[in-house]
Every structure is written in C-alpha cells, then in structure tokens.
C-alpha atoms as a PDB file:
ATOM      1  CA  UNK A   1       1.684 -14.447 -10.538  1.00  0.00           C
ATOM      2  CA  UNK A   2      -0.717 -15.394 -13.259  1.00  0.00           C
ATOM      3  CA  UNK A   3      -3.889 -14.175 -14.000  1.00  0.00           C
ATOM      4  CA  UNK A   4      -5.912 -17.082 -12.010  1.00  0.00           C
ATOM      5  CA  UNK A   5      -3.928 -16.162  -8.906  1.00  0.00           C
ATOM      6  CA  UNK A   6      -4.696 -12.698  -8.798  1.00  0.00           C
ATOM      7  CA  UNK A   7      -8.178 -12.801  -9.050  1.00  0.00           C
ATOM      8  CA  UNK A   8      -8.064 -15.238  -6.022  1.00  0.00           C
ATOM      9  CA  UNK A   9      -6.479 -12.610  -3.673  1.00  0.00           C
ATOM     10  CA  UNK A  10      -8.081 -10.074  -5.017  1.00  0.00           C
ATOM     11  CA  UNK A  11     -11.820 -11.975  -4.514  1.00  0.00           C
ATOM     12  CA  UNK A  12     -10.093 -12.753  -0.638  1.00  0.00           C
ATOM     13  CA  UNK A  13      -8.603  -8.917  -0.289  1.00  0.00           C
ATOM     14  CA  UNK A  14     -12.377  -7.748  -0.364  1.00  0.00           C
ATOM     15  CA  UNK A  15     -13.912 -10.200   1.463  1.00  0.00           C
ATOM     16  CA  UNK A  16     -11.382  -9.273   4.154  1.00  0.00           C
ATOM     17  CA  UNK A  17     -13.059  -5.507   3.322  1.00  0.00           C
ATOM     18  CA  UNK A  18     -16.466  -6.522   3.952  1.00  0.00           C
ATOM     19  CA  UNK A  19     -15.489  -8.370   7.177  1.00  0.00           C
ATOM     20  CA  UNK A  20     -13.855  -5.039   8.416  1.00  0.00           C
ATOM     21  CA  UNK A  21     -16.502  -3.132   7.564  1.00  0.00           C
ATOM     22  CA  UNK A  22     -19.528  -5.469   8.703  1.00  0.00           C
ATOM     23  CA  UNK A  23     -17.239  -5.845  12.313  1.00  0.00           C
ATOM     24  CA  UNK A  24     -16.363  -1.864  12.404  1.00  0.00           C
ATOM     25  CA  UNK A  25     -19.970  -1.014  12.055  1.00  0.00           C
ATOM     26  CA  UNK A  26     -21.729  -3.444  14.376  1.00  0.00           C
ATOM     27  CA  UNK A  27     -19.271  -2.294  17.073  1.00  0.00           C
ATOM     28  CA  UNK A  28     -19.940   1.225  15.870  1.00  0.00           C
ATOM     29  CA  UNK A  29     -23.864   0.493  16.677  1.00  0.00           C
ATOM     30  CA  UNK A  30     -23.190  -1.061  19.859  1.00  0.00           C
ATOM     31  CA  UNK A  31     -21.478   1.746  21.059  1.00  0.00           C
ATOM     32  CA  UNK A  32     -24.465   3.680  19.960  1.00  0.00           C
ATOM     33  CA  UNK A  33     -26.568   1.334  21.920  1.00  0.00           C
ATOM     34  CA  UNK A  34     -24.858   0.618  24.701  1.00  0.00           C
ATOM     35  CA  UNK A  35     -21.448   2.617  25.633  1.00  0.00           C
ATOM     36  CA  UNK A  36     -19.695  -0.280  27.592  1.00  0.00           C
ATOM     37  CA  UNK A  37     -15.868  -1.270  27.799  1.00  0.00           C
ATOM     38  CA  UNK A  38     -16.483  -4.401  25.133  1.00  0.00           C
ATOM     39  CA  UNK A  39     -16.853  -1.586  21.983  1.00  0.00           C
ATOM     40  CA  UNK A  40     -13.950  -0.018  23.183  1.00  0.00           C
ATOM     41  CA  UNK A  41     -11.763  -3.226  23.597  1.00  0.00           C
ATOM     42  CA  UNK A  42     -12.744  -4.216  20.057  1.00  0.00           C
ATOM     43  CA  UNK A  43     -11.908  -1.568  18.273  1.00  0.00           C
ATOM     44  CA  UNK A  44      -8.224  -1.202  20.168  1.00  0.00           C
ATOM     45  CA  UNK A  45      -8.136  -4.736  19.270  1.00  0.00           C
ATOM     46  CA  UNK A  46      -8.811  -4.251  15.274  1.00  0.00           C
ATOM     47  CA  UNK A  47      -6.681  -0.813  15.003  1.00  0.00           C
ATOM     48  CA  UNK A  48      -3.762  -3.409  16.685  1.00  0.00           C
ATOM     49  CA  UNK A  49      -4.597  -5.902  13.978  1.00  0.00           C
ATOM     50  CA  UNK A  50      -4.454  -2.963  11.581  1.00  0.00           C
ATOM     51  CA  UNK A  51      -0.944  -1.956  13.282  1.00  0.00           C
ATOM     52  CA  UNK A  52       0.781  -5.066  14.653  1.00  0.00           C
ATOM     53  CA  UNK A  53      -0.222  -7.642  11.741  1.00  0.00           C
ATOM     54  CA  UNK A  54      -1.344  -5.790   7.938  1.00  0.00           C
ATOM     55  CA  UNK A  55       1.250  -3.169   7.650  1.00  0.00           C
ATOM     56  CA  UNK A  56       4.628  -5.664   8.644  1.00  0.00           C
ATOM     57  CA  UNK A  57       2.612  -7.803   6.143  1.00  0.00           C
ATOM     58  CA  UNK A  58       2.583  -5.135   3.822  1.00  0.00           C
ATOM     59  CA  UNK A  59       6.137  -4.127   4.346  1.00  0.00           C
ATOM     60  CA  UNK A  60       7.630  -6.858   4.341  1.00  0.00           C
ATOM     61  CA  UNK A  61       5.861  -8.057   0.107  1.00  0.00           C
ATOM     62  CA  UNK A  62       6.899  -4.454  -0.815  1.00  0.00           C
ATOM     63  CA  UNK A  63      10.699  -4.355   0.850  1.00  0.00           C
ATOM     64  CA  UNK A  64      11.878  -8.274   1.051  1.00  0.00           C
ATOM     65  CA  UNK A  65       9.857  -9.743  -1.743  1.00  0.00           C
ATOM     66  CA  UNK A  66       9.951  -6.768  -4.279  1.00  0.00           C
ATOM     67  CA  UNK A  67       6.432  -7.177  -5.208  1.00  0.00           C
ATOM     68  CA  UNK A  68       4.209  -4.312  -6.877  1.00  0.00           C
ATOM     69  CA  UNK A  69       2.276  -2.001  -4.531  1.00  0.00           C
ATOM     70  CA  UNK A  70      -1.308  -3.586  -5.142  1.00  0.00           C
ATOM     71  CA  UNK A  71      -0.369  -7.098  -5.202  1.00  0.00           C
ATOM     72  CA  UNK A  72       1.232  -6.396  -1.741  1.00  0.00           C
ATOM     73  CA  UNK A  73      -1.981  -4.667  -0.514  1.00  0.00           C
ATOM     74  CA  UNK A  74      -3.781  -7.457  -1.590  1.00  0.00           C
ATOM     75  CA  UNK A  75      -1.936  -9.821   0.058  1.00  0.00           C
ATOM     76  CA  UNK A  76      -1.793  -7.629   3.372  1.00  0.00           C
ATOM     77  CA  UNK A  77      -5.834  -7.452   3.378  1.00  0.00           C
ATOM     78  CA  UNK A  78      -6.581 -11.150   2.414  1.00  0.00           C
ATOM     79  CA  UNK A  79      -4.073 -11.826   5.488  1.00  0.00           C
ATOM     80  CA  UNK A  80      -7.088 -10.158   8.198  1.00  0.00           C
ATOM     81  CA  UNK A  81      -9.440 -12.654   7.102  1.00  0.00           C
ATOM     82  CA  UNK A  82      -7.225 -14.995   8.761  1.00  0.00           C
ATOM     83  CA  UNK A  83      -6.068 -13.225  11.248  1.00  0.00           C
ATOM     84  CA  UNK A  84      -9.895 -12.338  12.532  1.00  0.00           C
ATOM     85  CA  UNK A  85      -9.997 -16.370  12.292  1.00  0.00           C
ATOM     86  CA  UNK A  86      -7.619 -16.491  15.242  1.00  0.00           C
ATOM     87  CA  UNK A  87      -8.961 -13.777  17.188  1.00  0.00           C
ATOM     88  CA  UNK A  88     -10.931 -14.510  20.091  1.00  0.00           C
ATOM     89  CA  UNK A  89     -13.776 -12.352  21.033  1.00  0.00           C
ATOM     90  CA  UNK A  90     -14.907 -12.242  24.734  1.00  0.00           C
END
C-alpha cells in the first residue's frame, strides 16, 4: 500500500468517525428531548453495525489478509461510511 493510498483511507476512516459521532450525539439529544422508541432503535441499530459489520471487517484484514493492525482498523472504519449509506432510517 503506498503512501497515496493510505492517506485516502485514513482521510475516509475519520470521516466515518465524525459520522458516528455527529449520528451518536443527535440521537443522544433526542433521547434527551424526547424519550421515544426511535432513539432506542437507532442506537441497537449502530451497536449492530458496530457488531455484525466493522469487527468481521476487521477480522477478517487482520486474520485472512495478514495486514498490520491500523491499516485493518482503517479499513474496518472507512467500511461504516458505506454501510450508514445502505441503512435506512425510519
């Protein structure tokens, strides 16, 4: 992976950050505003993301592709960007 490259995922790894964060904390002041069913939905729906989708991601550039630890967590967290892409919220 060449210089060029990694400065690509790593500019996508924390944008995917800020997404996270921006989503987690307007659902955290909705709940603070208004303690309905949607906050709770979202949030089981982005610890599943967390779960179901970054860590096999993870895994699988650490274990199958032998890739360094970082690169592989960049990789994993660029992935939620477009994962949140395909997510639809009620």
């Amino acid at each position: 992976m060449n210089q060029q490259q990694l400065q690509t995922l790593k500019k996508a790894a924390l944008r995917s950050v800020w997404v996270f964060l921006l989503l987690n904390s307007s659902l955290l002041l909705l709940f603070f505003l208004d303690n309905t069913e949607f906050v709770f939905i979202a949030l089981v729906i982005q610890i599943s993301i967390v779960v179901i989708w970054q860590l096999p991601v993870f895994i699988f550039h650490v274990v199958y592709k032998k890739q360094p630890i970082l690169i592989s967590i960049y990789k994993a967290l660029a992935s939620y960007r477009y994962v949140i892409e395909q997510v639809q919220w009620p």
